[in-house]
C-alpha atoms as a PDB file:
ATOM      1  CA  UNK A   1       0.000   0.000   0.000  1.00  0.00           C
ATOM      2  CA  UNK A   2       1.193   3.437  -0.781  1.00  0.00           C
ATOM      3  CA  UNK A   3       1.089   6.326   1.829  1.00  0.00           C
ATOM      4  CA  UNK A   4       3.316   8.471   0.786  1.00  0.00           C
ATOM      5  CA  UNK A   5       2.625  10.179  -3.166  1.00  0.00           C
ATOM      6  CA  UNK A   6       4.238  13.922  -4.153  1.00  0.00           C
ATOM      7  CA  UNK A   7       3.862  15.027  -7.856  1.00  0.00           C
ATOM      8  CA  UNK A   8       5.912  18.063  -9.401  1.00  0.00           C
ATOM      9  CA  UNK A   9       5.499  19.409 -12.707  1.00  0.00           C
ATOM     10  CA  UNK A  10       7.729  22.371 -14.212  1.00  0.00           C
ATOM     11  CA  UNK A  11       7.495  24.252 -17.743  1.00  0.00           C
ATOM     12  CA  UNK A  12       8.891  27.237 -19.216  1.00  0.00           C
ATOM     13  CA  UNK A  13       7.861  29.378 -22.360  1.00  0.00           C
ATOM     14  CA  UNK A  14       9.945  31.349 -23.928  1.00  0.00           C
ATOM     15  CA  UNK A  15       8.353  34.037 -26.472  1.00  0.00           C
ATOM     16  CA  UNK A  16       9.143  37.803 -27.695  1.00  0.00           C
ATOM     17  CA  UNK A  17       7.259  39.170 -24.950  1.00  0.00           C
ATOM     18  CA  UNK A  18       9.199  37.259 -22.349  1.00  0.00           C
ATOM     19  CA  UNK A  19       9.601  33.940 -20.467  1.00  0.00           C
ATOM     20  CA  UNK A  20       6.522  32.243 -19.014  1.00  0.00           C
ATOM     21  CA  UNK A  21       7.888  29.421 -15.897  1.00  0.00           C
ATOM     22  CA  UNK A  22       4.462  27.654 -14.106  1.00  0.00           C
ATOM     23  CA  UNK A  23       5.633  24.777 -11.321  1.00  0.00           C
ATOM     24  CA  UNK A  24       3.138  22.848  -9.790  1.00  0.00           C
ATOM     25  CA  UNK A  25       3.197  20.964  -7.023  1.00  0.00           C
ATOM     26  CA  UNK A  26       0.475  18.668  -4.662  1.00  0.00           C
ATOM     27  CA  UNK A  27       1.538  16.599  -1.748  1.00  0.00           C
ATOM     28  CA  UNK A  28      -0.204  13.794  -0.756  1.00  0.00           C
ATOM     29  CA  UNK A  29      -3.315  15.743  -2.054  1.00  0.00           C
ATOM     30  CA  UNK A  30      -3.660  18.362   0.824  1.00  0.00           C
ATOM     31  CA  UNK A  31      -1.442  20.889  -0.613  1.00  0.00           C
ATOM     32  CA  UNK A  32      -1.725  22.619  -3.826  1.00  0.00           C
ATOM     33  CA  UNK A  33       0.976  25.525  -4.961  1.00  0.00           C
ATOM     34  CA  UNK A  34       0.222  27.044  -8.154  1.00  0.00           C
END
């Protein structure tokens, strides 16, 4: 059985206007950072 599960996601966008970074991250579903 699993008890433990942390996900991370990072992207970046680079365009003329600029650079675009989002990171997202969730642990063990209580906790969401945008």
């Amino acid at each position: 059985m699993l008890h433990s599960m942390t996900g991370f996601a990072r992207e970046s966008l680079e365009s003329p206007l600029g650079t675009l970074t989002w990171e997202l991250r969730a642990v063990n579903h209580r906790y969401l950072d945008v």
